[in-house]
PDB file of N, CA and C in Angstrom:
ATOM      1  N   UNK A   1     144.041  73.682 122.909  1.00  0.00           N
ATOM      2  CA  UNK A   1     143.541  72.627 123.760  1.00  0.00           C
ATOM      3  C   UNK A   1     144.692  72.095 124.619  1.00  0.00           C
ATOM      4  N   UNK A   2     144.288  72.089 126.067  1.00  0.00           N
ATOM      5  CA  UNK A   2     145.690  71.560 126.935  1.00  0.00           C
ATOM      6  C   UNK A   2     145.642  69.520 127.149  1.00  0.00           C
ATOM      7  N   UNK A   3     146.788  69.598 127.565  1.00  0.00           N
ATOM      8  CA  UNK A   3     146.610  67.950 126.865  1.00  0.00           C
ATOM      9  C   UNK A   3     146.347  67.643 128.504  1.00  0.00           C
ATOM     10  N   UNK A   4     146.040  66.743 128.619  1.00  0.00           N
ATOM     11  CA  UNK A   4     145.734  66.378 130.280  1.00  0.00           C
ATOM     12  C   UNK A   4     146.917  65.504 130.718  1.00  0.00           C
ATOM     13  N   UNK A   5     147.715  65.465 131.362  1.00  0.00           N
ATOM     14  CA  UNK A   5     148.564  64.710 131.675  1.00  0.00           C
ATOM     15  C   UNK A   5     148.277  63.747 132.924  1.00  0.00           C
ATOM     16  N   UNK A   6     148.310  62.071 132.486  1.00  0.00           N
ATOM     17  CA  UNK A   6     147.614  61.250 133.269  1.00  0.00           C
ATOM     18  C   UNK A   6     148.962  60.681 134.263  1.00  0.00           C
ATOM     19  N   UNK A   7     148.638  60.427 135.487  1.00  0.00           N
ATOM     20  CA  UNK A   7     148.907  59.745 136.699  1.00  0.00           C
ATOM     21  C   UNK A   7     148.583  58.324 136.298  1.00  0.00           C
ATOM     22  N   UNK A   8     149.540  57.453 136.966  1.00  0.00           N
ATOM     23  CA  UNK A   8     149.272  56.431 137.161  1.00  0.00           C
ATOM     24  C   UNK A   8     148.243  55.770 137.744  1.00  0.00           C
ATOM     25  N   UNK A   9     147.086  55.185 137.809  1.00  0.00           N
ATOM     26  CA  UNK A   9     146.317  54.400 138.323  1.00  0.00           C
ATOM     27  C   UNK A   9     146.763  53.660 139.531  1.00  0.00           C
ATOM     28  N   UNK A  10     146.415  54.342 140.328  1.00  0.00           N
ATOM     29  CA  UNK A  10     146.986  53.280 142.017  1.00  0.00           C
ATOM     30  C   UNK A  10     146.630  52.098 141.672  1.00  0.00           C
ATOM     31  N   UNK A  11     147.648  51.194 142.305  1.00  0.00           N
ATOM     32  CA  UNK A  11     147.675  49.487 142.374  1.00  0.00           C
ATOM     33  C   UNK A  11     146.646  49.527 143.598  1.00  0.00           C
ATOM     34  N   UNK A  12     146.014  48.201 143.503  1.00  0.00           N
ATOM     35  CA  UNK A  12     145.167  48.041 145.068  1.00  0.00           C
ATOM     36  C   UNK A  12     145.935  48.436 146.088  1.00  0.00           C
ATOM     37  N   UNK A  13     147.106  47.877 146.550  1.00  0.00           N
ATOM     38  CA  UNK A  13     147.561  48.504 147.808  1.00  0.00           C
ATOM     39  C   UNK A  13     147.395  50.246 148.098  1.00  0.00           C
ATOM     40  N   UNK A  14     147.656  51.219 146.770  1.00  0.00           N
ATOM     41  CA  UNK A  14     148.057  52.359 147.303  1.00  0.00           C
ATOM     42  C   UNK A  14     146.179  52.804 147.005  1.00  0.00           C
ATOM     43  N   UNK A  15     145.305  52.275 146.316  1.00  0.00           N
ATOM     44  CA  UNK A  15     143.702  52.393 146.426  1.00  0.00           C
ATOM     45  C   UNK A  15     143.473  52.171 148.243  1.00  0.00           C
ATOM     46  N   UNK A  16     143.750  50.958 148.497  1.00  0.00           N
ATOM     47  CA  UNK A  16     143.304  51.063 149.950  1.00  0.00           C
ATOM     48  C   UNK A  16     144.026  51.514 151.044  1.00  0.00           C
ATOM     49  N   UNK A  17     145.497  52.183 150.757  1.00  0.00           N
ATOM     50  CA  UNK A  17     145.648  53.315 151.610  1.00  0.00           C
ATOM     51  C   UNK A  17     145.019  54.639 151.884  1.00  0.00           C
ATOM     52  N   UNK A  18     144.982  54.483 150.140  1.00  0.00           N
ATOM     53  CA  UNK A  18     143.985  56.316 150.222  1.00  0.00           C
ATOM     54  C   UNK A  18     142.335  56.195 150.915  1.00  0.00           C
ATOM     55  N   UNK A  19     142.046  54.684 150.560  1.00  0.00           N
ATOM     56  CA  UNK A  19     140.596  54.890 151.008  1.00  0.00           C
ATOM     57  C   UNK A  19     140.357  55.083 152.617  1.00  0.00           C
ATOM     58  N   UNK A  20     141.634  54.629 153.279  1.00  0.00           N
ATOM     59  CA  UNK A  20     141.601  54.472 154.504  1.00  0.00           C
ATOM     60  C   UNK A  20     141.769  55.848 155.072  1.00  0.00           C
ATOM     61  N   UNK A  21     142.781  56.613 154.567  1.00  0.00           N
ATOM     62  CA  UNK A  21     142.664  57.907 154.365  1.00  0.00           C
ATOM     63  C   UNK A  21     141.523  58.806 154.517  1.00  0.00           C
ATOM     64  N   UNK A  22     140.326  58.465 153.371  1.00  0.00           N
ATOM     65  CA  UNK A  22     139.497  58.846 153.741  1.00  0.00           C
ATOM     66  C   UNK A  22     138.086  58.740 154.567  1.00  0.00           C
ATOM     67  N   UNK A  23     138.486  57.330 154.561  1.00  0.00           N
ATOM     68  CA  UNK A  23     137.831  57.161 155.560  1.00  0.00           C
ATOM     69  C   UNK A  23     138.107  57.534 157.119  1.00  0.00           C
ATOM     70  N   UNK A  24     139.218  57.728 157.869  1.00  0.00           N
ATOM     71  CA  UNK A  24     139.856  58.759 158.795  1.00  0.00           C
ATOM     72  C   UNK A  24     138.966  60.005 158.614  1.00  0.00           C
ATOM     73  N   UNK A  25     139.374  60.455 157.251  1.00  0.00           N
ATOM     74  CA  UNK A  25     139.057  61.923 157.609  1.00  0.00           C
ATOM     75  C   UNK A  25     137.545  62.261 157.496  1.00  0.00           C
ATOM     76  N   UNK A  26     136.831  61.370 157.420  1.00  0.00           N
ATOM     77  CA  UNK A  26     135.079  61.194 157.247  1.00  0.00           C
ATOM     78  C   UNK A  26     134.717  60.895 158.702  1.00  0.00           C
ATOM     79  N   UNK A  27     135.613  60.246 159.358  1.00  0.00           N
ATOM     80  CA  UNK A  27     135.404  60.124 160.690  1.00  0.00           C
ATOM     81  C   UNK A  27     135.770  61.052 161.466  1.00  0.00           C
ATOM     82  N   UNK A  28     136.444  62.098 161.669  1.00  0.00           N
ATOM     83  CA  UNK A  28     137.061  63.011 162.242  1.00  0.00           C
ATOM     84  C   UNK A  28     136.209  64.026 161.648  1.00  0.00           C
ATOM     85  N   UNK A  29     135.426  64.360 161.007  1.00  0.00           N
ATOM     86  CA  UNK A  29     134.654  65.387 160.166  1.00  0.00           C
ATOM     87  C   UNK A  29     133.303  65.603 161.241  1.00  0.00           C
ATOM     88  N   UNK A  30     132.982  67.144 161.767  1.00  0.00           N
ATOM     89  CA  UNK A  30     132.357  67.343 162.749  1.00  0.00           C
ATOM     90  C   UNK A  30     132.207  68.920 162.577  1.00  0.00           C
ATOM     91  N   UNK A  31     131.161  69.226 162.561  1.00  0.00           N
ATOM     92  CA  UNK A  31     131.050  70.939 162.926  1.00  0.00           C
ATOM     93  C   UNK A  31     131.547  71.189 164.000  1.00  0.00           C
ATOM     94  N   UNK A  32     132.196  72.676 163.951  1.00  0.00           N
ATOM     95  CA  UNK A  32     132.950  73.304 164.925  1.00  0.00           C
ATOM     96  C   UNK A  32     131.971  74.480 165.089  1.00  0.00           C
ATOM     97  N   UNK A  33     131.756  74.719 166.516  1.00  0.00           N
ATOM     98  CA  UNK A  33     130.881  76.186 166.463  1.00  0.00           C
ATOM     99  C   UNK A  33     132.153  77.069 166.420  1.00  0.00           C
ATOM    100  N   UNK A  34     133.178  77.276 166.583  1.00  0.00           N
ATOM    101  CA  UNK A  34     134.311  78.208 166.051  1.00  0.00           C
ATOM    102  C   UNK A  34     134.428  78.022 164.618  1.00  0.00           C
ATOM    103  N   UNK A  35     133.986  77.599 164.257  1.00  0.00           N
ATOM    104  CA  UNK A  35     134.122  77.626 162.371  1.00  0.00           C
ATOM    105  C   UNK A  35     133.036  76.563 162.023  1.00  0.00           C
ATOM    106  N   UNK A  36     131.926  77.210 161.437  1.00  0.00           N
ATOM    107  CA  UNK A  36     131.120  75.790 160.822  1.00  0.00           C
ATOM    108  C   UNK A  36     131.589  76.046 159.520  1.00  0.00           C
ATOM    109  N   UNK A  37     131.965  77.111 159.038  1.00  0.00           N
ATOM    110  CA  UNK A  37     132.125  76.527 157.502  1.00  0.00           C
ATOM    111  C   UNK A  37     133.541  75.801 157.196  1.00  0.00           C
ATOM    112  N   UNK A  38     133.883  75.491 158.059  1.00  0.00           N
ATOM    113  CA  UNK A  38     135.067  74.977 157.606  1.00  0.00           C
ATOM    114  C   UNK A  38     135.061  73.435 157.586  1.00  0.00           C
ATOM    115  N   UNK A  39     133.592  72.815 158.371  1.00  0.00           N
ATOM    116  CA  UNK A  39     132.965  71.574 157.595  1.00  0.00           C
ATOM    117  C   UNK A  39     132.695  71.527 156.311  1.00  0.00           C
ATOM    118  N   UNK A  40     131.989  72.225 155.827  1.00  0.00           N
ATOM    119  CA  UNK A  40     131.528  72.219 154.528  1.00  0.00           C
ATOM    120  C   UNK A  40     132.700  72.298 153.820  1.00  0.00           C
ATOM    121  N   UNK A  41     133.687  72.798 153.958  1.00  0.00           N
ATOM    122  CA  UNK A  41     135.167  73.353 153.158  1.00  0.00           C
ATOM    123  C   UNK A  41     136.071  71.848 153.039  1.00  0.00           C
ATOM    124  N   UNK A  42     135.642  70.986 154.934  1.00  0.00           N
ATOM    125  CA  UNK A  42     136.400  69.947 154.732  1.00  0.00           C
ATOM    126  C   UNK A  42     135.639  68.549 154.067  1.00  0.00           C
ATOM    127  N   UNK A  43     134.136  68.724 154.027  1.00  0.00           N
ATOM    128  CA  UNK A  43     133.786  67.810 153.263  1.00  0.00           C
ATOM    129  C   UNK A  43     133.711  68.021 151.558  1.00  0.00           C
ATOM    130  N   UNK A  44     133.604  69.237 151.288  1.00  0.00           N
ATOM    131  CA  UNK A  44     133.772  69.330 149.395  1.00  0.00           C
ATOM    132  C   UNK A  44     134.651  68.797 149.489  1.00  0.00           C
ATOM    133  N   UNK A  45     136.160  68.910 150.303  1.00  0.00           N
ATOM    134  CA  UNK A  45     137.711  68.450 150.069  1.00  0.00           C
ATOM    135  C   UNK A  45     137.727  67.026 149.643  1.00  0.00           C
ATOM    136  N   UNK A  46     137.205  66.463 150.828  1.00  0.00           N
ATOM    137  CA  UNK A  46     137.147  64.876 150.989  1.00  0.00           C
ATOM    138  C   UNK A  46     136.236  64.698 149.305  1.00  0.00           C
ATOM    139  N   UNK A  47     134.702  65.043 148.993  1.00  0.00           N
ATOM    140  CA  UNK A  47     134.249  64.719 148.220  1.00  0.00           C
ATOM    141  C   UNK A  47     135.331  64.560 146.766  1.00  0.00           C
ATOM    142  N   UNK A  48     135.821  65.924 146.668  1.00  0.00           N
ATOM    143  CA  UNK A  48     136.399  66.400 145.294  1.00  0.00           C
ATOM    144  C   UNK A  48     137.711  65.326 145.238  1.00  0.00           C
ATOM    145  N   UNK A  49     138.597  64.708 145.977  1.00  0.00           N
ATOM    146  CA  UNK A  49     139.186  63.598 146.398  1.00  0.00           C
ATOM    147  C   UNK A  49     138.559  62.153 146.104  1.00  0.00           C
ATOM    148  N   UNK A  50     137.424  61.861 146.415  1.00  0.00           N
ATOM    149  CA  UNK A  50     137.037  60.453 145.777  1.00  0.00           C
ATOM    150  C   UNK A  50     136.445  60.661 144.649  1.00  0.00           C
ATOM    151  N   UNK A  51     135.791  61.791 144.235  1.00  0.00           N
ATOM    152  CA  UNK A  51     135.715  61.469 142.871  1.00  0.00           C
ATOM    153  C   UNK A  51     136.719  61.709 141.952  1.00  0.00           C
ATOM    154  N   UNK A  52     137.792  62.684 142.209  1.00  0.00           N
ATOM    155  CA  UNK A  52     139.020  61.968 141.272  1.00  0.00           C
ATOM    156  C   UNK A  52     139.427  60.802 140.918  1.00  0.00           C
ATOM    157  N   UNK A  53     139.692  60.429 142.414  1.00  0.00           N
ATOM    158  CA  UNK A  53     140.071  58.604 142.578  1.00  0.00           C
ATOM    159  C   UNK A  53     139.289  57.634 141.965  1.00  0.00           C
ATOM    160  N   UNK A  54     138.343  58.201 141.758  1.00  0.00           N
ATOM    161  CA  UNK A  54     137.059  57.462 141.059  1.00  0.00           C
ATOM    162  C   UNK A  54     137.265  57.277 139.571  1.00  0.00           C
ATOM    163  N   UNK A  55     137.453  58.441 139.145  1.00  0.00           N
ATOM    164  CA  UNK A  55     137.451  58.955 137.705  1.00  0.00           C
ATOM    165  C   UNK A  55     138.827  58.240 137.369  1.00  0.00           C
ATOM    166  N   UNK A  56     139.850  58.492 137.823  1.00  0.00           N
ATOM    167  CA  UNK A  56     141.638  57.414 137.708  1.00  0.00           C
ATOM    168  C   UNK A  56     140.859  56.377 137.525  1.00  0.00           C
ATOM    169  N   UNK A  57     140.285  55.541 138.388  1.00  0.00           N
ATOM    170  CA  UNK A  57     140.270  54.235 138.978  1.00  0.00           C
ATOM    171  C   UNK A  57     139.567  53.709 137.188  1.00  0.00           C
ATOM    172  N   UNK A  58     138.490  54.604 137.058  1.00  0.00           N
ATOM    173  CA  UNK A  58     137.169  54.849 135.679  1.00  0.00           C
ATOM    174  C   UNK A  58     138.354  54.513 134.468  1.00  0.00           C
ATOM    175  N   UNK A  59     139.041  55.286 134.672  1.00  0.00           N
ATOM    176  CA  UNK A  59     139.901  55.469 132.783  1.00  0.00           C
ATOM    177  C   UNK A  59     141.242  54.628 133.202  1.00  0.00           C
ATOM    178  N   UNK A  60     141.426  53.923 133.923  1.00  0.00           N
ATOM    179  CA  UNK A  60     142.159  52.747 133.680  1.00  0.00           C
ATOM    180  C   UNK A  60     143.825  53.277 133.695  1.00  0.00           C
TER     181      UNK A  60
END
């Protein structure tokens, strides 16, 4: 069994840098007819990103 090695829990300040973060990149998020899948590629990204932050934020 591998042990999970935990990160620190962002303080509010570095929570609402990252959120701002993503919120940028939710705004800038747009199909490209030269690449549509590379929306889908950049929104799992963004997704798989707040729910980490989520899950940190969850276990304290």
């Amino acid at each position: 069994m591998l042990l999970e090695t935990r990160r620190p829990v962002p303080d509010g300040r570095q929570l609402s840098i990252l959120l701002d973060e993503y919120a940028r990149q939710i705004e800038r998020l747009a199909p490209s007819p030269r690449w549509p899948e590379r929306f889908h590629e950049d929104k799992s990204e963004i997704v798989a990103g707040l729910l980490r932050l989520a899950s940190e934020v969850r276990r304290g």
